[in-house]
N, C-alpha and C. Protein backbone atom coordinates (compact mmCIF):
# COMPACT_ATOMS: atom_id res chain seq x y z
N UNK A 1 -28.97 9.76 51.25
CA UNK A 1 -28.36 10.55 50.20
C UNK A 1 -27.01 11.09 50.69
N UNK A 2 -26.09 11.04 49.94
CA UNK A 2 -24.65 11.57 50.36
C UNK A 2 -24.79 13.33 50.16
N UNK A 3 -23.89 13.37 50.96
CA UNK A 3 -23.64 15.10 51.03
C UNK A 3 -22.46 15.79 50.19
N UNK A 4 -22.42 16.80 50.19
CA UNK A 4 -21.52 17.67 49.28
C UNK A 4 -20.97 18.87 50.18
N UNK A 5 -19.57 19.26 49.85
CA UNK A 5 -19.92 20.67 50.61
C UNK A 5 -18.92 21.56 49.67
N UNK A 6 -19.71 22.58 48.94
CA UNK A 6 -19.06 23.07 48.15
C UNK A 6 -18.60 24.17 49.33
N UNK A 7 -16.97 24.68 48.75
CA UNK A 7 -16.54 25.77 49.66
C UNK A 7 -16.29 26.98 47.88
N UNK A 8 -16.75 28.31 48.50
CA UNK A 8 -16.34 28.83 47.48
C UNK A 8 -15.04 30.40 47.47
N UNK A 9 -14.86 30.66 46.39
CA UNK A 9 -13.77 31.40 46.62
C UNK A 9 -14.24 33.17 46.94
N UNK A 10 -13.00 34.16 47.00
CA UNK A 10 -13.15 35.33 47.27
C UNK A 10 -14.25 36.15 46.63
N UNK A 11 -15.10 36.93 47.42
CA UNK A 11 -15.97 37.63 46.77
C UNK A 11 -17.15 37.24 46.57
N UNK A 12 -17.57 35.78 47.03
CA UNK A 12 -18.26 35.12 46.41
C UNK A 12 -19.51 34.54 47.84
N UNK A 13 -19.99 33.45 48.04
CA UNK A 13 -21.36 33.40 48.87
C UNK A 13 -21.93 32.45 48.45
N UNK A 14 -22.66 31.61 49.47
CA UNK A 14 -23.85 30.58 49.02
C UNK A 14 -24.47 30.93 47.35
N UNK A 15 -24.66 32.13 47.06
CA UNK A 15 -25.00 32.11 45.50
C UNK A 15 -23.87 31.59 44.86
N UNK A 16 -23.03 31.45 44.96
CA UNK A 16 -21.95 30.74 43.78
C UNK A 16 -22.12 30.48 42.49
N UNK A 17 -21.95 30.86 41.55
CA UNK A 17 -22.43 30.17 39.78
C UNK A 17 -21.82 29.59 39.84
N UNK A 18 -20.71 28.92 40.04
CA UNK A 18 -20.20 27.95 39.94
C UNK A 18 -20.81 26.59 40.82
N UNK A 19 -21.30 27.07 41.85
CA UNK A 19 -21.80 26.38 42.94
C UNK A 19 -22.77 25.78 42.90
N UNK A 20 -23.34 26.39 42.45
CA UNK A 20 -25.15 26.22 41.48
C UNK A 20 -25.09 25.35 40.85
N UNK A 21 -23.90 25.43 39.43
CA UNK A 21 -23.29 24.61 38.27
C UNK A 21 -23.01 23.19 39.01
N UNK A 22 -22.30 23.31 39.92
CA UNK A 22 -22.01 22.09 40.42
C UNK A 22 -22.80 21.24 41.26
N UNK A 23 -23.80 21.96 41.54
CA UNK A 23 -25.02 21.39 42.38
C UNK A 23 -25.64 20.61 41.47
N UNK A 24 -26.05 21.04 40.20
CA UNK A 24 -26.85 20.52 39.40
C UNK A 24 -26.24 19.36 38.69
N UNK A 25 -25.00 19.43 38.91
CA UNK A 25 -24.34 18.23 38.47
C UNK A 25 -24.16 17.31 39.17
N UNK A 26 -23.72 17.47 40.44
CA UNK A 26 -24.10 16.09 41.46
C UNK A 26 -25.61 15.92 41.82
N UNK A 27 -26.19 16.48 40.91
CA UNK A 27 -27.73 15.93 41.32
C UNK A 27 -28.17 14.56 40.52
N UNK A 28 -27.27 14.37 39.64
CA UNK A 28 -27.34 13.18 38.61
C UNK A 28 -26.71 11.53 39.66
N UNK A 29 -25.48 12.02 40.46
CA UNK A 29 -25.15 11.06 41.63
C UNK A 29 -25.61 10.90 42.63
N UNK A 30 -26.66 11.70 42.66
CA UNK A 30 -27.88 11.20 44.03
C UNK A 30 -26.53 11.88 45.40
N UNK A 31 -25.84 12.95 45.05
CA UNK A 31 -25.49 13.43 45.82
C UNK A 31 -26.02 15.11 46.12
N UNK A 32 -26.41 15.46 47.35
CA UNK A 32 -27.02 16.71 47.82
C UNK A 32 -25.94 17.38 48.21
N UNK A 33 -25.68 18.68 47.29
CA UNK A 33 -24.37 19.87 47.77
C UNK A 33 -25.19 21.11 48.51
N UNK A 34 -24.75 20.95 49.78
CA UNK A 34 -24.52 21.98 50.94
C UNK A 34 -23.61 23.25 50.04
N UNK A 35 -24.33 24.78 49.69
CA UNK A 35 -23.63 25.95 49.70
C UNK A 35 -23.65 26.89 50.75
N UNK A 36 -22.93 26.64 51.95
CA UNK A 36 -23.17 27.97 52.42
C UNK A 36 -22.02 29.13 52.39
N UNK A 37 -22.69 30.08 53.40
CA UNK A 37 -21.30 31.48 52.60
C UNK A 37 -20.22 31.38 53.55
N UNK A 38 -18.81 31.51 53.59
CA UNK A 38 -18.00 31.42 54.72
C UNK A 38 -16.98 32.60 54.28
N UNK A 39 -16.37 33.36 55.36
CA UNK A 39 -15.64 34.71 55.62
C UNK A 39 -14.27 34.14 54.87
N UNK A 40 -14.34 33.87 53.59
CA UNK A 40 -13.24 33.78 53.37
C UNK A 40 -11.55 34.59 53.95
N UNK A 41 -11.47 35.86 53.90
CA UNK A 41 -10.26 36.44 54.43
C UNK A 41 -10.34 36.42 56.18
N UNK A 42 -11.17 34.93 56.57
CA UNK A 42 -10.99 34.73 58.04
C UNK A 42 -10.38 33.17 58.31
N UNK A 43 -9.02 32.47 57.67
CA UNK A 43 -8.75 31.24 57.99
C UNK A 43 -8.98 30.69 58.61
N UNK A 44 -8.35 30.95 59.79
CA UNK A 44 -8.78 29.95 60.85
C UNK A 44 -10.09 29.89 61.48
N UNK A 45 -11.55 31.15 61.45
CA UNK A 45 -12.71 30.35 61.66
C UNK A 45 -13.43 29.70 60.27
N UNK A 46 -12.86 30.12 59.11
CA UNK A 46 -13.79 29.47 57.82
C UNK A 46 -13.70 27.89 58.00
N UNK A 47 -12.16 27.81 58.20
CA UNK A 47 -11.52 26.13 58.65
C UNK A 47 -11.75 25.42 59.68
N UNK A 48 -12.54 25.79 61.02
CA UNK A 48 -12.97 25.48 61.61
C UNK A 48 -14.20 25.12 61.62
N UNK A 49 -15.21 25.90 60.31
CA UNK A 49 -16.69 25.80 60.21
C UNK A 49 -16.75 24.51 59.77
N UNK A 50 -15.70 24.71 58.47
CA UNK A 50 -15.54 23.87 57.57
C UNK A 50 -15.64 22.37 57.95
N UNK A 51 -14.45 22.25 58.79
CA UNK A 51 -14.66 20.96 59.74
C UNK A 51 -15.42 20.10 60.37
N UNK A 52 -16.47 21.76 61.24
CA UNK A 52 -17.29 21.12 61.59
C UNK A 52 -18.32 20.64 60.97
N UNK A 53 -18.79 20.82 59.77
CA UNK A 53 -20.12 21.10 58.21
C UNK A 53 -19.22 19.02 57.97
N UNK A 54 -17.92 19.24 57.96
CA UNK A 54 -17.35 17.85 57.25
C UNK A 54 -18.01 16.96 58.21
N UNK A 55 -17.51 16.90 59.47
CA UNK A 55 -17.67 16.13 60.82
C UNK A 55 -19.65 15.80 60.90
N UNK A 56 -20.01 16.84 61.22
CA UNK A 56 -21.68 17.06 61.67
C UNK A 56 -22.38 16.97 60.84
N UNK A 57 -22.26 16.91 59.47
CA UNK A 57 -22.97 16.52 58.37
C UNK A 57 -22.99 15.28 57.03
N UNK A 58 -21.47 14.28 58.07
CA UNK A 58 -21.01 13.44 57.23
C UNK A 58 -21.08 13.66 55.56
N UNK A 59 -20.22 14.54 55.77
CA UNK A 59 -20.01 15.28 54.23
C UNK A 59 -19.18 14.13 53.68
N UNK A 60 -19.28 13.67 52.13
CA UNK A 60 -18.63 12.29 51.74
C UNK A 60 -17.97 13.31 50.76
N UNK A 61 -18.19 14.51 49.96
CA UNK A 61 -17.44 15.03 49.00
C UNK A 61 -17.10 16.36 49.74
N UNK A 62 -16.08 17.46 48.62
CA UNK A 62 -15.83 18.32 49.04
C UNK A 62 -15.43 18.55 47.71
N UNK A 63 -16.13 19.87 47.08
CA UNK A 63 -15.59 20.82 46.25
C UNK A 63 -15.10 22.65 46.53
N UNK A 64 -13.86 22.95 46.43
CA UNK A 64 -13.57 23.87 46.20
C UNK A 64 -13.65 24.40 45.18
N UNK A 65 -13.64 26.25 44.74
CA UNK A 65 -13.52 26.62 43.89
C UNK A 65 -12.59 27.45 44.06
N UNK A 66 -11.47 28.38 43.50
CA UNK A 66 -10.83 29.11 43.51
C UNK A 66 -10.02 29.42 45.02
N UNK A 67 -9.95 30.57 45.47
CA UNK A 67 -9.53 30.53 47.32
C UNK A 67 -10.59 29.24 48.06
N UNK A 68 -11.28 28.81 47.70
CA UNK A 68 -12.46 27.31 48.24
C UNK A 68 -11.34 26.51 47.77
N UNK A 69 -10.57 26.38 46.99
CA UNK A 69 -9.41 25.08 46.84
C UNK A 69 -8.40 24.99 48.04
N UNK A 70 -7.92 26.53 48.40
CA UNK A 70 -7.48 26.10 49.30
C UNK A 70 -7.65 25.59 50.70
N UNK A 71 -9.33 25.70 50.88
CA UNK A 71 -9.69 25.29 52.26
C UNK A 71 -10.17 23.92 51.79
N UNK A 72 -10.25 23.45 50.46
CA UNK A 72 -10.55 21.85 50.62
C UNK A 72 -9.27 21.23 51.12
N UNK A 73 -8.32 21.75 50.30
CA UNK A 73 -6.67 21.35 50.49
C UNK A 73 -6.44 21.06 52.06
N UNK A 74 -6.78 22.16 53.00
CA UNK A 74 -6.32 22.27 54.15
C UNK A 74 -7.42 21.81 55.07
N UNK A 75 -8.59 21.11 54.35
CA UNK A 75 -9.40 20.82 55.81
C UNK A 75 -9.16 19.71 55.91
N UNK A 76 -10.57 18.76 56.64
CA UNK A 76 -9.96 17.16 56.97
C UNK A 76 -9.75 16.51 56.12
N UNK A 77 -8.99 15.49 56.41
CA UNK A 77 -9.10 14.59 54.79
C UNK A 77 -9.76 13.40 55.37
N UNK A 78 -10.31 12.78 54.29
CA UNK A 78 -11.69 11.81 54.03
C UNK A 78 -12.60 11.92 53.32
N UNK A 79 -13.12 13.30 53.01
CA UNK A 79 -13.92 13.35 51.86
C UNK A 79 -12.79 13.06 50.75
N UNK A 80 -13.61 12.71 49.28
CA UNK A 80 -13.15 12.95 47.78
C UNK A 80 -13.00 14.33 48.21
N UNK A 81 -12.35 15.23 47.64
CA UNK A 81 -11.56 16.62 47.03
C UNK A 81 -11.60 16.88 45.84
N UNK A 82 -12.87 17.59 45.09
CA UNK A 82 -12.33 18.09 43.96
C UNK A 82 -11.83 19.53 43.89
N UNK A 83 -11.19 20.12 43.26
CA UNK A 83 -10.64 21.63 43.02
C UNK A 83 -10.99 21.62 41.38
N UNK A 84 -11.73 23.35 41.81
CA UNK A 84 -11.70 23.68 40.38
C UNK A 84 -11.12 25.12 40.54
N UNK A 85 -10.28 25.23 39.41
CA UNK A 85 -9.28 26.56 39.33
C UNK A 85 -8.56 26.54 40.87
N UNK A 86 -8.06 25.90 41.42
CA UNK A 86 -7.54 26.38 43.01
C UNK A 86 -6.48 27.74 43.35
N UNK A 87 -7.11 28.27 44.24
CA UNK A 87 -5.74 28.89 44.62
C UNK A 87 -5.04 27.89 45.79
N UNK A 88 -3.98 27.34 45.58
CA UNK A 88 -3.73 26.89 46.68
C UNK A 88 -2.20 27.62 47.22
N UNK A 89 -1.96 28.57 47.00
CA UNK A 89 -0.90 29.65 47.86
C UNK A 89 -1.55 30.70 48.15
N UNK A 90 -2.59 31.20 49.14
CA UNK A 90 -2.99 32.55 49.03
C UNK A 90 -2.16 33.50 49.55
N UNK A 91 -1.08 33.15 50.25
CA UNK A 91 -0.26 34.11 50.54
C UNK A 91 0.09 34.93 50.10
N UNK A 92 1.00 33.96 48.73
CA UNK A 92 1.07 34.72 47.67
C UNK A 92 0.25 35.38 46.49
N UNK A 93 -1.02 35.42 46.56
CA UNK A 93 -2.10 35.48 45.27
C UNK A 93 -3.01 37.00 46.09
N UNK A 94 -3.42 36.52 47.28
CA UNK A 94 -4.13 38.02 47.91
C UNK A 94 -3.50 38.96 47.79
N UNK A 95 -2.28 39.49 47.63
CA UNK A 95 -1.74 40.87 47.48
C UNK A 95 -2.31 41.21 46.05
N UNK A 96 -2.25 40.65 45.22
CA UNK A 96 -2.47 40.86 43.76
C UNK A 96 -3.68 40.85 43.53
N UNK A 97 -4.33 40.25 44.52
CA UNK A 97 -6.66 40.35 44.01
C UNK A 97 -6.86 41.42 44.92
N UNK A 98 -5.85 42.10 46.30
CA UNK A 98 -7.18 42.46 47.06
C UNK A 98 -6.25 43.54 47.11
N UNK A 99 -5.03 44.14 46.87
CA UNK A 99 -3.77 45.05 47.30
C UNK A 99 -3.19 44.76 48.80
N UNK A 100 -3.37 45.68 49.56
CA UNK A 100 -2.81 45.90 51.11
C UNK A 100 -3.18 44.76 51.75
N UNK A 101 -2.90 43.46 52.63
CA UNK A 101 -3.57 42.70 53.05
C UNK A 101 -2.59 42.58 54.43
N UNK A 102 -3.37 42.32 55.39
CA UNK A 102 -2.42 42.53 56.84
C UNK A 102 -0.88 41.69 56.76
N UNK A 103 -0.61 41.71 57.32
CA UNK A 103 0.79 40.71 57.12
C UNK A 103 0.34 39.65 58.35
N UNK A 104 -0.28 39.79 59.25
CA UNK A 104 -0.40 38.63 60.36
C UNK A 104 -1.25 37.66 59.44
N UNK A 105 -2.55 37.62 58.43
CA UNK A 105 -3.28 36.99 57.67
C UNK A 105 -2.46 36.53 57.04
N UNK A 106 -1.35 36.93 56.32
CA UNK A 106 -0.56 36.23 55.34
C UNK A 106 0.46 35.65 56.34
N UNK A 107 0.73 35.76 57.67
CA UNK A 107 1.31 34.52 57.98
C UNK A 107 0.54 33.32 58.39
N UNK A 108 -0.70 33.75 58.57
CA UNK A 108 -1.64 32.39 59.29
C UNK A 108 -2.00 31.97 57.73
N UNK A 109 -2.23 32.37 56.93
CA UNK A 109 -2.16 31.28 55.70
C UNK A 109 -1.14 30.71 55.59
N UNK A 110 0.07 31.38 55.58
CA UNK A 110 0.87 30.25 55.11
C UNK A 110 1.10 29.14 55.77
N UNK A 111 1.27 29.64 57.33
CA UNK A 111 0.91 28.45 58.23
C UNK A 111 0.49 27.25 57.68
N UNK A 112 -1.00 27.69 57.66
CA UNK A 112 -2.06 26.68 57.25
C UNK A 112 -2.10 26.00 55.70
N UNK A 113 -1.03 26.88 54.74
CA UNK A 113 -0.81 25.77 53.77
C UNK A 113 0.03 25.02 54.29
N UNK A 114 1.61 25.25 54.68
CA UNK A 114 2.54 24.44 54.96
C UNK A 114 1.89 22.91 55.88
N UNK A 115 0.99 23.71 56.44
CA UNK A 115 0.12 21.83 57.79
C UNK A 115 -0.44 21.41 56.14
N UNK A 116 -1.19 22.00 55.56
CA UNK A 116 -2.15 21.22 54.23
C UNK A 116 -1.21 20.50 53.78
N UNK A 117 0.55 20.92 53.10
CA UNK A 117 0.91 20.04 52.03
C UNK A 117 1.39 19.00 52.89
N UNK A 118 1.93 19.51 54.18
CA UNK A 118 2.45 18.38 54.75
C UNK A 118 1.95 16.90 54.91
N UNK A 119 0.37 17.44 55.03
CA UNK A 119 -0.53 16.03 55.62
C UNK A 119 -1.09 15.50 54.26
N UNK A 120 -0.32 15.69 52.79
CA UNK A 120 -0.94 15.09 52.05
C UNK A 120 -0.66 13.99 51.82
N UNK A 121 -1.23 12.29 51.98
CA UNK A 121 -0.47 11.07 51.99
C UNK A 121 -1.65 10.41 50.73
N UNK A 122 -0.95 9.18 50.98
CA UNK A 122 -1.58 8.05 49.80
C UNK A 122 -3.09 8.21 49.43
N UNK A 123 -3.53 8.75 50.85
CA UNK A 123 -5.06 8.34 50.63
C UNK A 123 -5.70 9.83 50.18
N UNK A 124 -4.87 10.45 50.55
CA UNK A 124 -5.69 12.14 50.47
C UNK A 124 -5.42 12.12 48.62
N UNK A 125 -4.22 11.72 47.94
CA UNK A 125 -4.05 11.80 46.65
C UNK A 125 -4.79 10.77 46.25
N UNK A 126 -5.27 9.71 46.72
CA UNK A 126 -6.03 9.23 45.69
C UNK A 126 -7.46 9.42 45.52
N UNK A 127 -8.15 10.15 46.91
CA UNK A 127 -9.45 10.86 46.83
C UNK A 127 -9.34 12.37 46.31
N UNK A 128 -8.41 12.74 45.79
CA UNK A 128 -8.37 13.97 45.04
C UNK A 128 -8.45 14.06 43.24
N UNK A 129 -8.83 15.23 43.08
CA UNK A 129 -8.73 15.21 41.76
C UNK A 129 -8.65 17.15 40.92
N UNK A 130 -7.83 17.92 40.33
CA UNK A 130 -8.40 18.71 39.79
C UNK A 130 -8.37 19.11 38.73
N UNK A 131 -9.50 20.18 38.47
CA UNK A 131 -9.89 20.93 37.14
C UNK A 131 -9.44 22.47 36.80
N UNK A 132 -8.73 22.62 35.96
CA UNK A 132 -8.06 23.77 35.59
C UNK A 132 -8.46 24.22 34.46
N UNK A 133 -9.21 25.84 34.35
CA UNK A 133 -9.44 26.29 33.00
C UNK A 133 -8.21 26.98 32.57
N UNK A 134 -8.38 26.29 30.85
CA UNK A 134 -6.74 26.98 29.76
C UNK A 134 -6.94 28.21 29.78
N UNK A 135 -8.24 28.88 30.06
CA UNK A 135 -8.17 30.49 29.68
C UNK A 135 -7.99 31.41 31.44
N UNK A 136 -7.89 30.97 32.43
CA UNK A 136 -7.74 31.19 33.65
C UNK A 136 -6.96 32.73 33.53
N UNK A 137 -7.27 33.73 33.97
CA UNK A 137 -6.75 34.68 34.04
C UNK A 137 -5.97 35.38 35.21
N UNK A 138 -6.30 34.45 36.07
CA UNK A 138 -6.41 35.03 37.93
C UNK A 138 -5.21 34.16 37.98
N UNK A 139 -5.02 33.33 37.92
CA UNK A 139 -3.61 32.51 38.47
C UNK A 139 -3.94 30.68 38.20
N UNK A 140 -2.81 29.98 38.14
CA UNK A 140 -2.92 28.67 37.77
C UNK A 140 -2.01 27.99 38.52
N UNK A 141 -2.34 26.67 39.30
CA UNK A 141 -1.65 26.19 40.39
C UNK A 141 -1.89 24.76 39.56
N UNK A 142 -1.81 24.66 38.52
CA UNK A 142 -1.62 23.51 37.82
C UNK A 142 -0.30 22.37 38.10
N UNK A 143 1.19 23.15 37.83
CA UNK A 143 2.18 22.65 38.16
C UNK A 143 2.21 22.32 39.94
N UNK A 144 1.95 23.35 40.48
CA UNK A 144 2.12 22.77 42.03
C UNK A 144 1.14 21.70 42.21
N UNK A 145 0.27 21.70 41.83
CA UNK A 145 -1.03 20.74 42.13
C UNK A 145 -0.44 18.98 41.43
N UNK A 146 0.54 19.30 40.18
CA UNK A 146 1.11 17.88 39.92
C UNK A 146 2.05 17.63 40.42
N UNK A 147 2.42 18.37 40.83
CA UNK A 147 3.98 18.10 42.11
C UNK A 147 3.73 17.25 43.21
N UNK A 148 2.15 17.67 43.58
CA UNK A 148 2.14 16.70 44.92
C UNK A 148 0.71 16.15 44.73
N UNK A 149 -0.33 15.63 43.67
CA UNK A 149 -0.95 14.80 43.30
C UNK A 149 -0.84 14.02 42.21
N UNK A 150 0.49 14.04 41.14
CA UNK A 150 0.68 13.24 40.10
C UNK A 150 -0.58 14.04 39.00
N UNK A 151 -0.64 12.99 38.48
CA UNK A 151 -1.80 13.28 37.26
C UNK A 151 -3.24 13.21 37.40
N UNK A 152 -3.50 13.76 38.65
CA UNK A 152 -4.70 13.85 38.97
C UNK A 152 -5.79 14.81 38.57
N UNK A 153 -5.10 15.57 37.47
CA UNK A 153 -5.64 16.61 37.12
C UNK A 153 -5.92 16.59 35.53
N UNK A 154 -6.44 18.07 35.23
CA UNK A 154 -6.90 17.94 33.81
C UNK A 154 -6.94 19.74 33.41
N UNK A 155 -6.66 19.49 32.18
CA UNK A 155 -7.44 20.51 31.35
C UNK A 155 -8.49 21.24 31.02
N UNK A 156 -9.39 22.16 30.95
CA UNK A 156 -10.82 21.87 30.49
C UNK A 156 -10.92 23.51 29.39
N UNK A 157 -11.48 23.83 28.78
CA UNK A 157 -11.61 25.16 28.16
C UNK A 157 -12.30 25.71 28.94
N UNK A 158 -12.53 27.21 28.65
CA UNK A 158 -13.14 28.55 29.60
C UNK A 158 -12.21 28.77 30.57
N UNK A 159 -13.00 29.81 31.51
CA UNK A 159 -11.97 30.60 32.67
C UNK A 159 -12.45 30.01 33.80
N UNK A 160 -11.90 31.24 34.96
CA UNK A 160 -11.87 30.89 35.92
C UNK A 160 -12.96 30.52 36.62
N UNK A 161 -14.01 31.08 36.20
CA UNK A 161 -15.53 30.65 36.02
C UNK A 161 -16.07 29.53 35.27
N UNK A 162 -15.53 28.83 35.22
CA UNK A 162 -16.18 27.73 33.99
C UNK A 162 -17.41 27.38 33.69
N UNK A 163 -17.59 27.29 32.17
CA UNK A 163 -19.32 27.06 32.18
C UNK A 163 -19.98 25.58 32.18
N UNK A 164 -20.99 25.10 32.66
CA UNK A 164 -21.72 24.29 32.62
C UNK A 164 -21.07 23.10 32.36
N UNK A 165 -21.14 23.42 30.55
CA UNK A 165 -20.73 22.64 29.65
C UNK A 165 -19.49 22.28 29.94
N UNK A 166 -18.31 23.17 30.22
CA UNK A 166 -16.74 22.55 30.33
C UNK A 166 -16.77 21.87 31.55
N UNK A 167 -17.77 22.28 32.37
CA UNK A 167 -17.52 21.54 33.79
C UNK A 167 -18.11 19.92 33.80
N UNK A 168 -19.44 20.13 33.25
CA UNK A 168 -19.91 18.97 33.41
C UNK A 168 -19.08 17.19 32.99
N UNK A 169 -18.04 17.47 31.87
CA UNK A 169 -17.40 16.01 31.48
C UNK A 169 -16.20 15.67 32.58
N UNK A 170 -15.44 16.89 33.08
CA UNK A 170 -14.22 16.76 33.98
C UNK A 170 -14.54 16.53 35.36
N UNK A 171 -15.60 16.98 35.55
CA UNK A 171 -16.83 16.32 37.25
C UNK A 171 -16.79 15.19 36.50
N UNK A 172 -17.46 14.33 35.79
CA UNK A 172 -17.91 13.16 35.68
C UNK A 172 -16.80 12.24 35.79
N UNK A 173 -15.39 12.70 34.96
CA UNK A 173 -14.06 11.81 34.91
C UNK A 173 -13.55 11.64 36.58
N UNK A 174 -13.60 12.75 36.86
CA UNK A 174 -13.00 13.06 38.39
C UNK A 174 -13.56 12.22 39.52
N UNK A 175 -14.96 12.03 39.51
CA UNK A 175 -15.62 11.42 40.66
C UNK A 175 -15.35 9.93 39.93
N UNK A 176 -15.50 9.58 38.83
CA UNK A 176 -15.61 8.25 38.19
C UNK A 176 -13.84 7.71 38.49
N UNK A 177 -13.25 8.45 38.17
CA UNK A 177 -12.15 7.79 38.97
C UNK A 177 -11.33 8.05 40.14
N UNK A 178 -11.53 8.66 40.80
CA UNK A 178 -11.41 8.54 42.01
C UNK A 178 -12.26 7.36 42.66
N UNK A 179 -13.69 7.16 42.34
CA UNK A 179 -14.64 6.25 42.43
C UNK A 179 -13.99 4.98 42.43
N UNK A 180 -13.39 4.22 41.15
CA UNK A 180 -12.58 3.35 40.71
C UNK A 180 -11.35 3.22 41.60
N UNK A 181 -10.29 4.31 41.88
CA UNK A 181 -9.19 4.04 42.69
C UNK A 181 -9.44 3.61 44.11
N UNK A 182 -10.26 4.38 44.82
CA UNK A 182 -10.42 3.43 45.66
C UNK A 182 -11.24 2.39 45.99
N UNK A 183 -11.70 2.15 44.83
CA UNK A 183 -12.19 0.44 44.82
C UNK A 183 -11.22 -0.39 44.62
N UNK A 184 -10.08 0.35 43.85
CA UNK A 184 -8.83 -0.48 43.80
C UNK A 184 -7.70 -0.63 45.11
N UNK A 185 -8.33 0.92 46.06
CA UNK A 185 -7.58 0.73 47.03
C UNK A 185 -8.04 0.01 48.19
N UNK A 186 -9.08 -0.22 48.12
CA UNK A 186 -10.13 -1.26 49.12
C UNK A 186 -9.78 -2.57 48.35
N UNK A 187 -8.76 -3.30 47.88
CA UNK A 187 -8.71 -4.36 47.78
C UNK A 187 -7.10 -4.53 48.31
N UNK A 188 -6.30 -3.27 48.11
CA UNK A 188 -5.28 -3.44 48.95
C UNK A 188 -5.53 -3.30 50.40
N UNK A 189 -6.19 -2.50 51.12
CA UNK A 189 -6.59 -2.37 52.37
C UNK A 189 -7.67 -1.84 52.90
N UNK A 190 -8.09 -3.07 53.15
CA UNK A 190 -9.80 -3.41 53.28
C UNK A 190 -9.90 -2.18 54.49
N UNK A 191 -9.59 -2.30 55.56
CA UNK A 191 -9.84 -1.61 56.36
C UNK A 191 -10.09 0.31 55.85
N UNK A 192 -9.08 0.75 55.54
CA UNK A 192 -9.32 1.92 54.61
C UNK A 192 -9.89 2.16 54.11
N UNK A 193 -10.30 1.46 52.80
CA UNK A 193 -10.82 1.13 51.57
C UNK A 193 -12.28 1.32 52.10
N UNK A 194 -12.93 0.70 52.91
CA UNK A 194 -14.52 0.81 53.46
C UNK A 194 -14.65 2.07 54.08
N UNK A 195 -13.92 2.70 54.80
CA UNK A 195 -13.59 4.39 55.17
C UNK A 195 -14.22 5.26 53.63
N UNK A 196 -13.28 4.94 53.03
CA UNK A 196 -13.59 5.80 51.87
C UNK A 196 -14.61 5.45 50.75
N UNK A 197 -15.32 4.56 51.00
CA UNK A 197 -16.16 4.31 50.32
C UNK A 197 -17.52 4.69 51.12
């Protein structure tokens, strides 16, 4: 059975509703999602767990949710990547959810986005994909997210929480083609192509 590893955002913990939501939905792909809780306002060990959960558990997917977008963004690449609602600048977004936030934390994030966008290449965009709710109240990284994955993304109704229902058709498009691209990219380069499959 393939693995999952949902990462989730601020405030939040192995209970995840969203996490839950999404569990029950890769239960239809005979894929098993790993929730556990990680210190979000601790980068560099959440990203290190993270790694190791990818590495030691041959994790084949990776869903983020909200601040969880940005540690899919920035961990290894090889899993699929989905993002739902991402924050992917927390630099800029934690002053505004949490007030006072150290200034050394907001430089080791940014750090650690600037390594994320840098290392994004052919293969990381074509195992990616994300989901953005129209009613999102917290912040929308829609435009940055097509800047440096093309049209890999989508629409869906509800918030930043999305329900069930809005989630369940934009999971199905997302894995189904990503699924497809790199079957298309395993015919340009076989070697790769069996990596990601």
């Amino acid at each position: 059975m393939q693995k999952a590893l949902f990462i989730h955002g601020l405030n939040s913990d192995e209970n995840s509703s969203t996490g839950q939501i999404v569990k029950t939905l890769l239960e239809k792909y005979g894929i098993e999602l790993i929730v556990p809780s990680f210190d979000i306002l601790n980068p560099e060990k959440t990203l290190q767990e993270i790694n190791s959960l990818i590495r030691d558990l041959h994790i084949s997917t990776i869903v983020g949710h909200s601040m969880g977008g940005f540690y899919t963004l920035a961990s290894l690449n090889g899993p699929i990547k989905i993002y739902i609602n991402p924050c992917l600048l927390p630099a800029e977004i934690l002053p505004a959810l949490i007030g006072d936030v150290d200034q050394e934390l907001i430089k080791i994030f940014r750090r650690l986005t600037d390594e994320a966008f840098r290392n994004i290449d052919r293969e990381v965009r074509i195992t990616s994909y994300s989901i953005f709710a129209k009613e999102d109240t917290l912040f929308s990284f829609y435009d940055l997210f097509k800047k440096y994955f093309g049209n890999r993304c989508r629409y869906i109704n509800g918030s930043h929480k999305p329900s069930k229902e809005d989630l369940a058709q934009a999971l199905d498009f997302a894995l189904n083609l990503i699924k497809s691209d790199i079957k298309c990219f395993l015919k340009e380069d076989e070697v790769l192509g069996k990596l990601l499959l």
